[in-house]
Structures are given as C-alpha cells and as structure tokens.
Protein backbone atom coordinates (compact mmCIF):
# COMPACT_ATOMS: atom_id res chain seq x y z
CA UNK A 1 111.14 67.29 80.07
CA UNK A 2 109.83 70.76 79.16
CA UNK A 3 106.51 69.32 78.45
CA UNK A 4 106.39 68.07 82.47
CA UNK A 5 107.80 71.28 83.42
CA UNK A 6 104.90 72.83 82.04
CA UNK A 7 102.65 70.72 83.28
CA UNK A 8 103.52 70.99 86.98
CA UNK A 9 103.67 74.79 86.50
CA UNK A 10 100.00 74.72 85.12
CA UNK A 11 98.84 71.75 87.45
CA UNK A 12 100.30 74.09 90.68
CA UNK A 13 98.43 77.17 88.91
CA UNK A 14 94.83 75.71 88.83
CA UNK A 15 95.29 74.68 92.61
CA UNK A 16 96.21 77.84 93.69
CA UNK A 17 93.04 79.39 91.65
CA UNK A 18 91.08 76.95 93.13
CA UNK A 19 92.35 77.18 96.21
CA UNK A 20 91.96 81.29 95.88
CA UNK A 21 88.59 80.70 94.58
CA UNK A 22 87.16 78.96 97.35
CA UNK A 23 88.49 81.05 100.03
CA UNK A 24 86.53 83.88 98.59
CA UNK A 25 83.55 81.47 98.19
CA UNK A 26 84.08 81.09 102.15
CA UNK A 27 84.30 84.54 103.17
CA UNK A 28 81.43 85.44 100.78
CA UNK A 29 79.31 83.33 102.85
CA UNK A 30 80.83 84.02 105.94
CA UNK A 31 79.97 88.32 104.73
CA UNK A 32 83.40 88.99 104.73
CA UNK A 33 83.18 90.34 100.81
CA UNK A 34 81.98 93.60 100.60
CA UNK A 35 79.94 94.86 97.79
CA UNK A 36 81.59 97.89 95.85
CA UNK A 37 78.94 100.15 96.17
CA UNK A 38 79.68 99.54 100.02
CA UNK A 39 83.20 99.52 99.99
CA UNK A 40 83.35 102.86 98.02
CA UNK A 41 81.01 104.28 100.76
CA UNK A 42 83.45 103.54 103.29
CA UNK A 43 86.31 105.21 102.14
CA UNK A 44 84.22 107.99 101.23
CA UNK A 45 83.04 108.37 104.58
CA UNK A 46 86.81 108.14 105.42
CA UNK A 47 87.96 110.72 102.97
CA UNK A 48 85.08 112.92 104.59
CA UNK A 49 86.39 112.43 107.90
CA UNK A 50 89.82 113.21 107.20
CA UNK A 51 88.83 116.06 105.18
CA UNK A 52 86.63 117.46 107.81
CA UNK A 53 89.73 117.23 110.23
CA UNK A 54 91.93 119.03 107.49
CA UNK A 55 89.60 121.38 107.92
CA UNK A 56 89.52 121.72 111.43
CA UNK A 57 93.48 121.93 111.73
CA UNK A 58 94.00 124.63 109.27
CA UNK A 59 91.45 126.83 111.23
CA UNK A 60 93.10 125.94 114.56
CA UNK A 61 96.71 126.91 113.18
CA UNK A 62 94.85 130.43 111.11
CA UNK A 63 93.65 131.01 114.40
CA UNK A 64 96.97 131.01 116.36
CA UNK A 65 98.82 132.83 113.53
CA UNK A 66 96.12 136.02 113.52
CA UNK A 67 95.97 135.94 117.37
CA UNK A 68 100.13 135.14 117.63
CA UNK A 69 101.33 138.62 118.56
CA UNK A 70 98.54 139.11 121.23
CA UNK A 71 99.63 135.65 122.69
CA UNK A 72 103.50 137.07 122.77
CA UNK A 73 102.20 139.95 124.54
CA UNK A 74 100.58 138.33 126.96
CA UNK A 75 103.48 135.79 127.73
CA UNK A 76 106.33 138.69 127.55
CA UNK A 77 104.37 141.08 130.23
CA UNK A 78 102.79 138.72 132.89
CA UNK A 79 104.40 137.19 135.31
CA UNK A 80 106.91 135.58 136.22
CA UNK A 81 109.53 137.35 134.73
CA UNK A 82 112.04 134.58 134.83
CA UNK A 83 110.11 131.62 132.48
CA UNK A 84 111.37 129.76 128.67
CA UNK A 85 111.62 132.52 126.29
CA UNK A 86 107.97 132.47 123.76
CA UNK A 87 108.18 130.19 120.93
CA UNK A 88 108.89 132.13 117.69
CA UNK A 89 106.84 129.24 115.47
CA UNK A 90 105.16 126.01 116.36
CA UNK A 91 107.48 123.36 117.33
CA UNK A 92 108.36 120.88 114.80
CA UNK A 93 106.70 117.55 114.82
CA UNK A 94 108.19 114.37 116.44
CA UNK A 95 110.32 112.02 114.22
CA UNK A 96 107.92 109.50 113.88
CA UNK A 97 105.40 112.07 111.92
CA UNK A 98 108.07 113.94 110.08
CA UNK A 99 108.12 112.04 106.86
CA UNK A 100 103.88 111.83 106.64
C-alpha cells in the first residue's frame, strides 16, 4: 500500500515537472523568458526611476518647508479676509496610501 502511495506521489511529480518544463519550453520560444542580464536591467531602470522621483519629492517638500512662512504670509494678508484658516503642515495622505 505504501509502496503505491509512493508511486502515485512520484508518478503525479514527474507530470507536473514535465508539464512545468514544457510550458517554459513554450514561452521560451514564444520570447516570453527573459535573459537575466535583461531582467536585472529592467528593474534597475525601475529602481532608477523611482529613485529619481524620490528625489524629485524630497526637493518639492524642502522647497515648501524653506518657503512655508512666506506662503503663510501671503495667505494671512491678501484678500479675502473671510477664507479656511492656512494649513499648519501638509495634509495627511488618503487611507489607501497610509500603510505604503
């Protein structure tokens, strides 16, 4: 009994490797399989990006923080004089990008 237990177990294994194997025999021909090299060049480029926008963020937000009292100014003395009191910090982000 154990014996045909195993069997089946191992008989069901070597059809789902074959089965697994020539999927990726299709999709190699079909250029579906990256190379490494490639793949690792994609993300990179993709880090880069990401980075680069990072980037871009932090000097937006060092921006508003040196220019923040000037901004206050501005909103306090021109008109009209009845408007939403000035934000004292950046609103917080929505729900759905609270937990990134």
């Amino acid at each position: 009994m154990d014996s045909e237990i195993m069997k089946l177990i191992l008989g069901g294994g070597g059809v789902a490797l074959l089965g697994a194997l020539g999927k990726l025999a299709y999709d190699w021909i079909q250029g579906r399989v990256m190379k490494e090299e490639s793949a690792v060049t994609q993300w990179q480029g993709i880090a880069r990006s990401r980075l680069d926008e990072i980037h871009r963020q932090k000097a937006r937000l060092a921006w508003f923080e040196a220019n923040y009292a000037l901004l206050w100014l501005a909103y306090e003395r021109l008109p009209p004089k009845e408007k939403q009191s000035f934000p004292f910090s950046p609103p917080l982000p929505p729900d759905e990008f609270a937990d990134e």
